[in-house]
C-alpha atoms as a PDB file:
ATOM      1  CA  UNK A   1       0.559  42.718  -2.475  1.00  0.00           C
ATOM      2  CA  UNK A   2      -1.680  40.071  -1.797  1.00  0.00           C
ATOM      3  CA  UNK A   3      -5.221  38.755  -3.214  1.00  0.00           C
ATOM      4  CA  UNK A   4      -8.130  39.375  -0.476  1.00  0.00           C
ATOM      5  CA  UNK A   5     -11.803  38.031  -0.889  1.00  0.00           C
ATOM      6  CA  UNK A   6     -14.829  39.481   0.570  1.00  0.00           C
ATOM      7  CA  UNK A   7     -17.723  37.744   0.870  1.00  0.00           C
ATOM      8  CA  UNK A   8     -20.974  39.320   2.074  1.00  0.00           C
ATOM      9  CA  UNK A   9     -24.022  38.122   3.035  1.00  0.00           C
ATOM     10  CA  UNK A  10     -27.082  40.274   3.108  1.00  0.00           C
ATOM     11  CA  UNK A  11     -30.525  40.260   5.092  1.00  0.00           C
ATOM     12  CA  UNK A  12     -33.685  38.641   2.546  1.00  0.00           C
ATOM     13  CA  UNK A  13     -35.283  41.842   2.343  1.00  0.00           C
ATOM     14  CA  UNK A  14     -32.517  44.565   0.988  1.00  0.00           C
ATOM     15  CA  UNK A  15     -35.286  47.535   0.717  1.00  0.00           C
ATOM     16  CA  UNK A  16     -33.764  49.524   3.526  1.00  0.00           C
ATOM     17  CA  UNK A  17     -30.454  48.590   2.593  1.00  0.00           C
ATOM     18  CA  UNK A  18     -30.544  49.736  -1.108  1.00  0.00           C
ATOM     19  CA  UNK A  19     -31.042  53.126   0.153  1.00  0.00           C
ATOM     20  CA  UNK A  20     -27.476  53.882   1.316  1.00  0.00           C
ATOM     21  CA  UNK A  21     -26.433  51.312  -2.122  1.00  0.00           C
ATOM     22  CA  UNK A  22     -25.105  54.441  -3.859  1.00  0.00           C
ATOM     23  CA  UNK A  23     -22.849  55.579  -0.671  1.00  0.00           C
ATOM     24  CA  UNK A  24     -21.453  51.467  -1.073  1.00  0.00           C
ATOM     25  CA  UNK A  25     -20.928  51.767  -4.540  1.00  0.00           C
ATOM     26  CA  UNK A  26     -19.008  54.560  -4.399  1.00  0.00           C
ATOM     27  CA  UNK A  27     -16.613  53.755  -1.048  1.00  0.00           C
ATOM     28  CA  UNK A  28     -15.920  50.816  -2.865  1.00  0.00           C
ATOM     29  CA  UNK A  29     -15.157  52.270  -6.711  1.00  0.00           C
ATOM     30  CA  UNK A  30     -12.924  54.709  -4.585  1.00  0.00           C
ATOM     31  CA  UNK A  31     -10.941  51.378  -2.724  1.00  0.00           C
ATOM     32  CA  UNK A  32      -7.277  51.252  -4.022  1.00  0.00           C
ATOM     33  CA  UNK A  33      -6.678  48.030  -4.942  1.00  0.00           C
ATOM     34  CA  UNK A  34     -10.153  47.174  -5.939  1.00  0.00           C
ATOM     35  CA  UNK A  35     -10.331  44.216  -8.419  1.00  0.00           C
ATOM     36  CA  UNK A  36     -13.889  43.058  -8.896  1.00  0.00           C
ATOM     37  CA  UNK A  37     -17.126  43.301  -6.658  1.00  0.00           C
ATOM     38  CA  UNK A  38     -20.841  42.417  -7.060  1.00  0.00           C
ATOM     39  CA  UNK A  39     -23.813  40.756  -5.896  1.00  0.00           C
ATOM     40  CA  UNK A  40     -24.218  37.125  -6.669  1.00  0.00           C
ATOM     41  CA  UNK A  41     -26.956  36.621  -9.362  1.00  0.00           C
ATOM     42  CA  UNK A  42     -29.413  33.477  -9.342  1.00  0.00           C
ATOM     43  CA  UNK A  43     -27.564  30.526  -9.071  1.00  0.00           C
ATOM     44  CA  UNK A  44     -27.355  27.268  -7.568  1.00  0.00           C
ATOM     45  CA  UNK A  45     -26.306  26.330  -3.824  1.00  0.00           C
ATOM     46  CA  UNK A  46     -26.413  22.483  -3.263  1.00  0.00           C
ATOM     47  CA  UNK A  47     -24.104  20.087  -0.816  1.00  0.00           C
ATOM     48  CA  UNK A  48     -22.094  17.396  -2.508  1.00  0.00           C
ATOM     49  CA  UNK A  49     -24.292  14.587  -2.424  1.00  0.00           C
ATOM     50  CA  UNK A  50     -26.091  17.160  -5.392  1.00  0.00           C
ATOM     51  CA  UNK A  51     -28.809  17.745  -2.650  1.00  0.00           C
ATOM     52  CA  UNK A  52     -30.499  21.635  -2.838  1.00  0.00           C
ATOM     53  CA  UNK A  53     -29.707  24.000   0.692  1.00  0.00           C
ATOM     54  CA  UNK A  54     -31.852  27.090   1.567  1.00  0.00           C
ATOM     55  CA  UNK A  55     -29.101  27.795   4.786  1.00  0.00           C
ATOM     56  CA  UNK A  56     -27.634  30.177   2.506  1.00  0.00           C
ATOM     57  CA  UNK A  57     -29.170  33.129   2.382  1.00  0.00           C
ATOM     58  CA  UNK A  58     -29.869  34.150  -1.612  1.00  0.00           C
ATOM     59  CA  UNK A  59     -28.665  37.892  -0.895  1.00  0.00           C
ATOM     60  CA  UNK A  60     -24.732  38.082  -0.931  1.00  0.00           C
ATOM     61  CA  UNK A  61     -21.333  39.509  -2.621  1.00  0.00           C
ATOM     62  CA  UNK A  62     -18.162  39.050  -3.630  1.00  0.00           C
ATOM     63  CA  UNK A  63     -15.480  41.677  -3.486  1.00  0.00           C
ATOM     64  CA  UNK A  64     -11.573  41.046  -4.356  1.00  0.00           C
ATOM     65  CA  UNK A  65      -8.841  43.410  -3.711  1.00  0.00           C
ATOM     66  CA  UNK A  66      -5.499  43.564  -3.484  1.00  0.00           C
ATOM     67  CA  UNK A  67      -4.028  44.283   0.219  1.00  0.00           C
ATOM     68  CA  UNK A  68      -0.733  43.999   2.222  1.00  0.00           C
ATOM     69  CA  UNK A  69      -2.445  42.413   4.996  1.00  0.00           C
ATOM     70  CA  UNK A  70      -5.793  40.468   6.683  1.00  0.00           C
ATOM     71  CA  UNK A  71      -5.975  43.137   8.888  1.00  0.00           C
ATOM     72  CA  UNK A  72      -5.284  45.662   7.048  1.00  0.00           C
ATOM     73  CA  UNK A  73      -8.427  44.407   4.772  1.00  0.00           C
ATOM     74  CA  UNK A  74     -10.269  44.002   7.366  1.00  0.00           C
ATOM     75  CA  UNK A  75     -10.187  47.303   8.979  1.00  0.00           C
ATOM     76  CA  UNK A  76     -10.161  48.983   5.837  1.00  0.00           C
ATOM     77  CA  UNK A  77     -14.359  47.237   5.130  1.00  0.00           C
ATOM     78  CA  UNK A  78     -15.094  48.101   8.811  1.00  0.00           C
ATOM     79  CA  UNK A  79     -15.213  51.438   6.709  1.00  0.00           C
ATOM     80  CA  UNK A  80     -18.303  50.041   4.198  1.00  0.00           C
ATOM     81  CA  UNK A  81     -21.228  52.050   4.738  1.00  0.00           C
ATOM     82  CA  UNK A  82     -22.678  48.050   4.177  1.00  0.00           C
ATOM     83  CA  UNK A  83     -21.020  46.864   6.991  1.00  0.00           C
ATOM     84  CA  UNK A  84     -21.302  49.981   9.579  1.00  0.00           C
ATOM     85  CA  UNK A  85     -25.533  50.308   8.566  1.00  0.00           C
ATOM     86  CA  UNK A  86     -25.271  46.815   9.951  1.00  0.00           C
ATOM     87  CA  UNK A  87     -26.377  45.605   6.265  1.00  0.00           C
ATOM     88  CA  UNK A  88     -24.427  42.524   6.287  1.00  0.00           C
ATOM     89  CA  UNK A  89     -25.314  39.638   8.113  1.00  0.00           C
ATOM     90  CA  UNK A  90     -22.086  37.568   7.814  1.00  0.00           C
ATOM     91  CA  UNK A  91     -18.844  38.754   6.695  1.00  0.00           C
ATOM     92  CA  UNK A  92     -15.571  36.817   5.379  1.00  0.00           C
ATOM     93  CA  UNK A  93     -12.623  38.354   4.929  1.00  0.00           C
ATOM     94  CA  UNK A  94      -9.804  35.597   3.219  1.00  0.00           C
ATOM     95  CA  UNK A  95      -6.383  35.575   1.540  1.00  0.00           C
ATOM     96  CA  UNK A  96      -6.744  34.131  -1.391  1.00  0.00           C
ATOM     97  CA  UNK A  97      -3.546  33.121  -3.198  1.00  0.00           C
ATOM     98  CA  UNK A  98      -5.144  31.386  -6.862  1.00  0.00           C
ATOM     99  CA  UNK A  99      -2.524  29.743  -8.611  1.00  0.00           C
ATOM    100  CA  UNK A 100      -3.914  30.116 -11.998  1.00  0.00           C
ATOM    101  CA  UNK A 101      -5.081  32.869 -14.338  1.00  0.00           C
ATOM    102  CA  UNK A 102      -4.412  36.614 -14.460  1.00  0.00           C
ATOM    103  CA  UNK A 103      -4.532  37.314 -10.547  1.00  0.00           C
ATOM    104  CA  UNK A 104      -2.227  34.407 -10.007  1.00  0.00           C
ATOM    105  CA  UNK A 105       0.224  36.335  -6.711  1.00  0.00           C
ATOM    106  CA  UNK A 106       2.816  34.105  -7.378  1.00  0.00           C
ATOM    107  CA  UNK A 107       3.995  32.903 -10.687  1.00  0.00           C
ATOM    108  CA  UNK A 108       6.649  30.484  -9.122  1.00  0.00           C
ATOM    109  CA  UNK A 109       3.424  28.186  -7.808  1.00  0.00           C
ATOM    110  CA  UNK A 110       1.882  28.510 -11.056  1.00  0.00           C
ATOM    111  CA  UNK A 111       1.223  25.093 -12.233  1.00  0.00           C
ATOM    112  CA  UNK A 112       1.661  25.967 -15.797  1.00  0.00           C
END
């Protein structure tokens, strides 16, 4: 199995969207291979020269999961009452193989 992450992006103004929240909440709680999901809280977005962006919109998620394949992920949120209400503005679907810490997919590129 392999490490997927999720990243949504939502519209400013969630009203509407929070209505169908409960429906997200539980497709996703019900996802095998669910590992962590959530809105981002207040934070900061800047470029590297330390400069502040607004391009980002201030509404998004992360969700990581455990999957065999991209497109298997992929078709599997085409299923997120989110994503078919047309709730999410951008998403990205990525392997993600981290090489350190309790997720780490394989031990034998493990640094430590």
């Amino acid at each position: 199995m392999a490490i997927f992450a999720i990243h949504y992006t939502y519209p400013d103004d969630v009203t509407e969207m929070l209505t169908i929240r409960p429906e997200h909440r539980e497709w996703l709680t019900g996802l095998p291979g669910l590992l962590v999901g959530g809105m981002y809280q207040e934070g900061i977005d800047e470029i590297s020269e330390g400069e502040p962006t607004d391009q980002e919109p201030r509404n998004a998620a992360l969700v990581v999961v455990s999957g065999e394949s991209l497109a298997e992920v992929t078709e599997t949120f085409d299923q997120d009452p989110y994503w078919q209400g047309g709730y999410v503005l951008r998403r990205v679907v990525r392997r993600w193989d981290p090489p350190l810490g309790p997720w780490v997919a394989d031990e034998t590129q493990s640094p430590g």
